[in-house]
N, C-alpha and C. Protein backbone atom coordinates (compact mmCIF):
# COMPACT_ATOMS: atom_id res chain seq x y z
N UNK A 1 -20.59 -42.68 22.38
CA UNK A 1 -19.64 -41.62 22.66
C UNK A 1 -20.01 -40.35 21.91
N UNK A 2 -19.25 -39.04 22.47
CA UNK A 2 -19.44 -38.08 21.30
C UNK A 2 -18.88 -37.76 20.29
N UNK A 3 -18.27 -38.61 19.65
CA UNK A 3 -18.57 -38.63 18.16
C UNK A 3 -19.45 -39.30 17.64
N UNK A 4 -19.98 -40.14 17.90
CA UNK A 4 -21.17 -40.78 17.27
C UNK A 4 -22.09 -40.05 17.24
N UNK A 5 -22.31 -39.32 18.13
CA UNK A 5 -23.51 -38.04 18.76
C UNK A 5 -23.27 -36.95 17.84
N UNK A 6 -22.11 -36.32 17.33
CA UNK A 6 -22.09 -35.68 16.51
C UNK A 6 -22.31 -35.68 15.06
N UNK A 7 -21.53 -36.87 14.87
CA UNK A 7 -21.89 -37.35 13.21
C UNK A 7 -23.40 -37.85 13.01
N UNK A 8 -24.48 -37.55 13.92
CA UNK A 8 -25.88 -37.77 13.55
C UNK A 8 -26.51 -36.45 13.54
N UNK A 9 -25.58 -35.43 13.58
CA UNK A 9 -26.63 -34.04 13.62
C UNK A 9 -27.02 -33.92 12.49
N UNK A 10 -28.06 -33.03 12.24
CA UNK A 10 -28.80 -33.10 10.73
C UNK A 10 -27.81 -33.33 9.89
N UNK A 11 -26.73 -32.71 9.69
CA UNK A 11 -25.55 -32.22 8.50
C UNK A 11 -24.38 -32.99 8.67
N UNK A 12 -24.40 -34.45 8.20
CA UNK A 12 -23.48 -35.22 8.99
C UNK A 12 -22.16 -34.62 8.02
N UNK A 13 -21.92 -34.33 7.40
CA UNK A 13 -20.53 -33.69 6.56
C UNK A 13 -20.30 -32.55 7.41
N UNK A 14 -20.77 -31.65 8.24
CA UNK A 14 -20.16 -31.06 9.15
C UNK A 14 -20.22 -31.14 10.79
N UNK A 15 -20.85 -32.09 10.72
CA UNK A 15 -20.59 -33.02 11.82
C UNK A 15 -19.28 -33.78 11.79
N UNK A 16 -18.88 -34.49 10.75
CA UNK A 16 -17.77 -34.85 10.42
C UNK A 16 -16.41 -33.89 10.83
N UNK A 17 -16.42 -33.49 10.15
CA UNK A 17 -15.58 -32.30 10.00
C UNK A 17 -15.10 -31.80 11.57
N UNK A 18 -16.42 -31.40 12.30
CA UNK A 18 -16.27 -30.86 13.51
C UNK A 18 -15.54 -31.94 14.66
N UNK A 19 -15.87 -33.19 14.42
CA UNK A 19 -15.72 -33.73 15.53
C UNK A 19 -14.10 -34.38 14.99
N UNK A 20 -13.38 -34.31 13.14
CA UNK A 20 -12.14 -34.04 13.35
C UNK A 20 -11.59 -33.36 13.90
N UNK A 21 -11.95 -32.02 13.66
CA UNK A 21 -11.37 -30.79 14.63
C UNK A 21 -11.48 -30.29 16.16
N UNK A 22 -12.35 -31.05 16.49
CA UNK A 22 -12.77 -31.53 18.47
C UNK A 22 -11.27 -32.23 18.13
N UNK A 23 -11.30 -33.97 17.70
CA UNK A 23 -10.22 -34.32 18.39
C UNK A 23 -8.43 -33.93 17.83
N UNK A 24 -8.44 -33.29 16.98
CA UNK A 24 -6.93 -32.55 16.62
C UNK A 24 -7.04 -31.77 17.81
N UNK A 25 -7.70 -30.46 18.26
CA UNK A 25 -7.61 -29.41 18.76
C UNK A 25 -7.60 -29.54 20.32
N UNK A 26 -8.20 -30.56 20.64
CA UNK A 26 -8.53 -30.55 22.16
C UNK A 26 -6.86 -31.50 22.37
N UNK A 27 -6.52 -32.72 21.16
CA UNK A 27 -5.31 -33.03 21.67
C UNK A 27 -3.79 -32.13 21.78
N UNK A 28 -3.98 -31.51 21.36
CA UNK A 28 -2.79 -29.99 20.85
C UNK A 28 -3.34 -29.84 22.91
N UNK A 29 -3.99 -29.65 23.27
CA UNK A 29 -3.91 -29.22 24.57
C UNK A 29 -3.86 -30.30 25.81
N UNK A 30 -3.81 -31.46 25.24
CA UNK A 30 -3.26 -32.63 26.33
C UNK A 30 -4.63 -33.01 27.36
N UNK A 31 -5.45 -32.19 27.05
CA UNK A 31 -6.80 -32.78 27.81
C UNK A 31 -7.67 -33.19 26.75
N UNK A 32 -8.28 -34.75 27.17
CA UNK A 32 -9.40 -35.10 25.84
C UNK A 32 -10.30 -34.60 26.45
N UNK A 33 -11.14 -34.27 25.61
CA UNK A 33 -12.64 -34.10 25.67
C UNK A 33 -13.84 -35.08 25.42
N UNK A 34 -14.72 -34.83 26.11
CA UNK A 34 -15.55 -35.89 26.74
C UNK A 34 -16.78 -35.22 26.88
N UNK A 35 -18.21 -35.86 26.92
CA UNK A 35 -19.37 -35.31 27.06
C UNK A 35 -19.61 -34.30 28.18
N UNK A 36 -18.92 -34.43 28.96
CA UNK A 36 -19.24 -33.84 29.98
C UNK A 36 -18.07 -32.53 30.73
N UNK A 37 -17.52 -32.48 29.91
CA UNK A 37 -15.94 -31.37 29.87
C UNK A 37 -16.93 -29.81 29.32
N UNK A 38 -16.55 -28.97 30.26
CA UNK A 38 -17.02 -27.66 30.03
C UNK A 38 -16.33 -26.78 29.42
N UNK A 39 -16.69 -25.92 28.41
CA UNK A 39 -15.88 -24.82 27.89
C UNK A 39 -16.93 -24.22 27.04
N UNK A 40 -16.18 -23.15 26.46
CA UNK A 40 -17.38 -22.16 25.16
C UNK A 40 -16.62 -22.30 24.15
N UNK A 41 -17.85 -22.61 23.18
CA UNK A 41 -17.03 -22.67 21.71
C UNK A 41 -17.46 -21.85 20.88
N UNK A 42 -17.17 -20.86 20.17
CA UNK A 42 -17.61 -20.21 19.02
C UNK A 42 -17.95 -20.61 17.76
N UNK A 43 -19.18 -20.57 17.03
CA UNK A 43 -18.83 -21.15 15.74
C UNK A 43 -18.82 -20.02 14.87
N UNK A 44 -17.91 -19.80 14.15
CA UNK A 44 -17.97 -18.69 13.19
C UNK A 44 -18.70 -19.22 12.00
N UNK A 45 -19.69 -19.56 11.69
CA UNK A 45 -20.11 -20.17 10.52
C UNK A 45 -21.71 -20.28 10.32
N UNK A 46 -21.69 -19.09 9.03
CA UNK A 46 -23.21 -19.06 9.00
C UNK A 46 -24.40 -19.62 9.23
N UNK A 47 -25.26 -18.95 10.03
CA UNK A 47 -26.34 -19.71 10.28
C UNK A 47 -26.59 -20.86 11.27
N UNK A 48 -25.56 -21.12 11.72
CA UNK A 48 -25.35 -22.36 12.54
C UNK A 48 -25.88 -22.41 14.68
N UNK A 49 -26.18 -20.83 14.40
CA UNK A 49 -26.68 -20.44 15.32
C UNK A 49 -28.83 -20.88 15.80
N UNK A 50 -29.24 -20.69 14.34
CA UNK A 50 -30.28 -20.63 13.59
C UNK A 50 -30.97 -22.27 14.89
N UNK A 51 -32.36 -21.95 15.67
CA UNK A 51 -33.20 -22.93 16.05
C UNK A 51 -33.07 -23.72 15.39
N UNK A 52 -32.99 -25.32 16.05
CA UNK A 52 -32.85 -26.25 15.74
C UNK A 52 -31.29 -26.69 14.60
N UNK A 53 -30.85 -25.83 14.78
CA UNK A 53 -29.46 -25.81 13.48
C UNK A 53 -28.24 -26.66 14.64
N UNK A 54 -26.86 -26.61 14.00
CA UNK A 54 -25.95 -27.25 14.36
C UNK A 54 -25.74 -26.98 15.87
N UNK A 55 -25.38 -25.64 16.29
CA UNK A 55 -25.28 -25.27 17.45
C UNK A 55 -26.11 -25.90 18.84
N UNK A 56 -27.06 -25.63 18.28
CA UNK A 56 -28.29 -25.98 19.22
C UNK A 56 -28.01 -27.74 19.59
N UNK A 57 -27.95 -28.18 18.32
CA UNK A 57 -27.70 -29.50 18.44
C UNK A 57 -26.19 -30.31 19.15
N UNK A 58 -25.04 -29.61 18.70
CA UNK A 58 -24.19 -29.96 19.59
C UNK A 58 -24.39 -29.65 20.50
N UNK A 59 -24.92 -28.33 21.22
CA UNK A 59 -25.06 -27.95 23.03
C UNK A 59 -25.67 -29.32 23.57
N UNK A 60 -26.52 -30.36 22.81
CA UNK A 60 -27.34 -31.33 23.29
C UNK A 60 -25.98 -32.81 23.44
N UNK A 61 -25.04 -32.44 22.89
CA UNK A 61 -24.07 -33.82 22.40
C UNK A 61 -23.45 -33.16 24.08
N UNK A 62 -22.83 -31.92 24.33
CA UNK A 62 -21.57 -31.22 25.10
C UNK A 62 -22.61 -30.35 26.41
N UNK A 63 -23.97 -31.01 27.25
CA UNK A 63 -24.19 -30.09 27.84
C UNK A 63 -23.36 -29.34 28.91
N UNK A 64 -22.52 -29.41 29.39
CA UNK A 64 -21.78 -28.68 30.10
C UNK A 64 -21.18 -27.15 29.64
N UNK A 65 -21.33 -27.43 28.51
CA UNK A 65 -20.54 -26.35 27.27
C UNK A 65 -21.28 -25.04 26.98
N UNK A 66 -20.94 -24.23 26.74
CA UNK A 66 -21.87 -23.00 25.95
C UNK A 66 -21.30 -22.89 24.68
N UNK A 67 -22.56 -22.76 23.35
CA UNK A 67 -22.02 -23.09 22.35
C UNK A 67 -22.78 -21.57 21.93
N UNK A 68 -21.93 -20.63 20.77
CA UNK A 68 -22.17 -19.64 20.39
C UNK A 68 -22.16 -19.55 19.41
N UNK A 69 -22.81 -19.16 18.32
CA UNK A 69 -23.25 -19.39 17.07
C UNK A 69 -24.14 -17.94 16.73
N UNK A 70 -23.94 -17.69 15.11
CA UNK A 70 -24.66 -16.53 14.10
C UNK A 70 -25.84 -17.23 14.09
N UNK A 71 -27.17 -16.46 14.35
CA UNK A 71 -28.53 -17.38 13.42
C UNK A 71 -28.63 -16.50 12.11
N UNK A 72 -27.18 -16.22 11.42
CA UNK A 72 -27.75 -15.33 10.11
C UNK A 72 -26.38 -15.12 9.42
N UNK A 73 -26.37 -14.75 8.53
CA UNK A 73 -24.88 -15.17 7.67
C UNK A 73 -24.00 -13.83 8.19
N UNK A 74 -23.04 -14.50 8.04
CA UNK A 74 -21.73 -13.80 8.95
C UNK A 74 -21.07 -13.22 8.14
N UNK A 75 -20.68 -11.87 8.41
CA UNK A 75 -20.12 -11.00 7.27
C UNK A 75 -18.63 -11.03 8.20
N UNK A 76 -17.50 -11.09 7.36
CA UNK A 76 -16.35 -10.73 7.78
C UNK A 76 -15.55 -9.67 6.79
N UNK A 77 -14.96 -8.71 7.70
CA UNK A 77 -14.26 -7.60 6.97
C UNK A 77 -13.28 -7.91 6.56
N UNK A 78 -12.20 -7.12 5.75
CA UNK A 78 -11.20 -7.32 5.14
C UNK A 78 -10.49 -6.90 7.08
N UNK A 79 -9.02 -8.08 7.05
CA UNK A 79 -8.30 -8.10 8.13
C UNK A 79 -7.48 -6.64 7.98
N UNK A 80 -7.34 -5.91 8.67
CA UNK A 80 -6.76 -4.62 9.06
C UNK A 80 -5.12 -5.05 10.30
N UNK A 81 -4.09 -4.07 9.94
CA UNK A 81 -3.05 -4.00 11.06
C UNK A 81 -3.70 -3.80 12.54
N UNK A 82 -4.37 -2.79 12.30
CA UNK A 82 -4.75 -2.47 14.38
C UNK A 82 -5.18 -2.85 14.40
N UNK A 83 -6.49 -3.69 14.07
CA UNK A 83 -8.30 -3.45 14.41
C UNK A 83 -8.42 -5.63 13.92
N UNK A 84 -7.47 -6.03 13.55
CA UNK A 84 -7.89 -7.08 13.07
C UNK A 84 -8.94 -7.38 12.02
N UNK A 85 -9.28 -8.59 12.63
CA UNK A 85 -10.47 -8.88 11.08
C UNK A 85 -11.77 -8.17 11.98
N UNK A 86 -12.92 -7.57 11.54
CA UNK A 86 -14.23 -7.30 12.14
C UNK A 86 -14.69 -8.43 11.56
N UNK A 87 -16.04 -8.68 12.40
CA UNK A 87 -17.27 -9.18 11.39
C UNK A 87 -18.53 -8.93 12.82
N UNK A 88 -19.57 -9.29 11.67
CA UNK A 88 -21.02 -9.25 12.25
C UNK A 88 -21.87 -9.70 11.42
N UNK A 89 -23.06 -10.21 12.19
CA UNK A 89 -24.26 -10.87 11.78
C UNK A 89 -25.07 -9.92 11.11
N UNK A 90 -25.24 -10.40 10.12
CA UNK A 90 -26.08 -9.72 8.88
C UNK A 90 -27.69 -9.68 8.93
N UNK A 91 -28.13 -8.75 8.63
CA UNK A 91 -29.98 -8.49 8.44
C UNK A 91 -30.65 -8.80 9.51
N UNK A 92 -29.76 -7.91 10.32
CA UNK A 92 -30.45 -7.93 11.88
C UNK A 92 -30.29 -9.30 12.75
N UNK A 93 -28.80 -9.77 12.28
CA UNK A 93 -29.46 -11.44 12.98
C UNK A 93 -28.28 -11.15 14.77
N UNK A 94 -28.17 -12.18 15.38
CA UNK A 94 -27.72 -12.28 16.25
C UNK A 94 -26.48 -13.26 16.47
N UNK A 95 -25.82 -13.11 17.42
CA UNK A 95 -25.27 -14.74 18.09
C UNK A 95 -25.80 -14.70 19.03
N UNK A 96 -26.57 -16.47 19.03
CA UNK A 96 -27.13 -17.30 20.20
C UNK A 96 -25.97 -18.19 20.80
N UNK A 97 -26.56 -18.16 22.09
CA UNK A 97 -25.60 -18.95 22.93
C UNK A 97 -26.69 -20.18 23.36
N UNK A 98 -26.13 -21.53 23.11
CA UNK A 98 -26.95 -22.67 23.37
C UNK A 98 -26.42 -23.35 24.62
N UNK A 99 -26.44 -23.92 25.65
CA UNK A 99 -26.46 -24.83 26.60
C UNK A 99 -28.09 -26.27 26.68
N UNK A 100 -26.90 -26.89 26.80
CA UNK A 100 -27.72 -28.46 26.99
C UNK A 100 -29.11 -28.29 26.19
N UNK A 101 -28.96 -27.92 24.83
CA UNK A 101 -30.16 -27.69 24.15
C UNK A 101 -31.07 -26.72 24.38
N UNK A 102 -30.90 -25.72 24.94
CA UNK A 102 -31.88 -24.19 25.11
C UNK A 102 -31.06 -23.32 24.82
N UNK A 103 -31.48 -22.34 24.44
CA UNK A 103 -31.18 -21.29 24.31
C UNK A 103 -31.26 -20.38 25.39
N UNK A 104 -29.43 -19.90 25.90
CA UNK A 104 -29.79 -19.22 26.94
C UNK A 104 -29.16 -17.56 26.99
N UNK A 105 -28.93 -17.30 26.00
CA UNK A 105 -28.73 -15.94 25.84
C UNK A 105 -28.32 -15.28 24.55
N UNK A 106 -28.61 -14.64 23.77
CA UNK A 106 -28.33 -13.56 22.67
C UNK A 106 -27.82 -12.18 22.81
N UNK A 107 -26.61 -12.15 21.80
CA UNK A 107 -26.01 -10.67 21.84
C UNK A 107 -26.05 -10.25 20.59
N UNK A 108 -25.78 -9.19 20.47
CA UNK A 108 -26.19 -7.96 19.23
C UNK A 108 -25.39 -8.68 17.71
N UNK A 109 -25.79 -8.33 16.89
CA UNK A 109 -25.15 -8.63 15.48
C UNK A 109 -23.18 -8.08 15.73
N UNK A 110 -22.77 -7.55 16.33
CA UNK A 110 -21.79 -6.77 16.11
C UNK A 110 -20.48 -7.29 17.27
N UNK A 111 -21.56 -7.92 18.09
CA UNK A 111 -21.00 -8.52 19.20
C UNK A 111 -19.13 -9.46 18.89
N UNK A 112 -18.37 -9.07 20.40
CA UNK A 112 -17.65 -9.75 19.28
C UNK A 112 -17.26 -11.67 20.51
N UNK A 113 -17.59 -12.20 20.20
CA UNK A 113 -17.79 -13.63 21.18
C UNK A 113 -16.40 -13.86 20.89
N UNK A 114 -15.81 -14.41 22.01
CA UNK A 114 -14.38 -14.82 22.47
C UNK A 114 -14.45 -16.44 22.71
C-alpha cells in the first residue's frame, strides 16, 4: 500500500510524518486516498523539490498526482494584514513539479504554487 511506499523514501522520519498527515488530512475530507487518486500537493519544505529528493520520490508512490516542491531553501516573510505571508526560493532555486517520477515543469523562485 501507500504507506509502506512512503515510509521507504530515503528520509523515513519524514516519510513518517507525511503519510500521518496524508491520512488525518485526506480523512477531514471524507475521501481516502489511494495510489491512484489525483490531486497537487505543495510541499513547502526546503529542498524537497531537489532531483532525486522527497518530492520526486513520492510523485513515484502517487503517480496520478503533481507534486510541487522548492529544489532550494525556502525563505518565508514575516505574515503581513493584506499581502499575507510571501515566500520564495532562495539562490536562484526554483519549484519543480514532479509527476509519476519526472520532472515535468518548473516555475520561477517567487512563484506562488496553490
Amino acid at each position: 500500500n501507500y504507506e509502506e511506499k512512503i515510509l521507504s523514501i530515503d528520509n523515513p522520519k519524514l516519510g513518517e510524518v507525511f503519510s500521518n498527515f496524508i491520512n488525518i488530512s485526506m480523512g477531514d475530507y471524507g475521501e481516502p486516498i489511494s495510489e491512484n487518486s489525483s490531486f497537487t500537493l505543495v510541499l513547502h519544505a526546503c529542498k524537497t523539490g531537489m532531483e532525486e529528493g522527497f518530492a520526486q520520490s513520492l510523485s513515484k508512490v502517487f503517480p496520478s498526482a503533481k507534486i510541487i516542491a522548492p529544489n532550494n531553501n525556502l525563505v518565508v516573510e514575516n505574515e503581513t494584514l493584506f499581502k499575507g505571508v510571501e515566500e520564495y526560493v532562495k539562490n536562484g532555486g526554483k519549484w519543480i513539479q514532479y509527476e509519476n517520477g519526472k520532472q515535468t515543469e518548473q516555475y520561477s523562485s517567487n512563484f506562488l504554487p496553490k
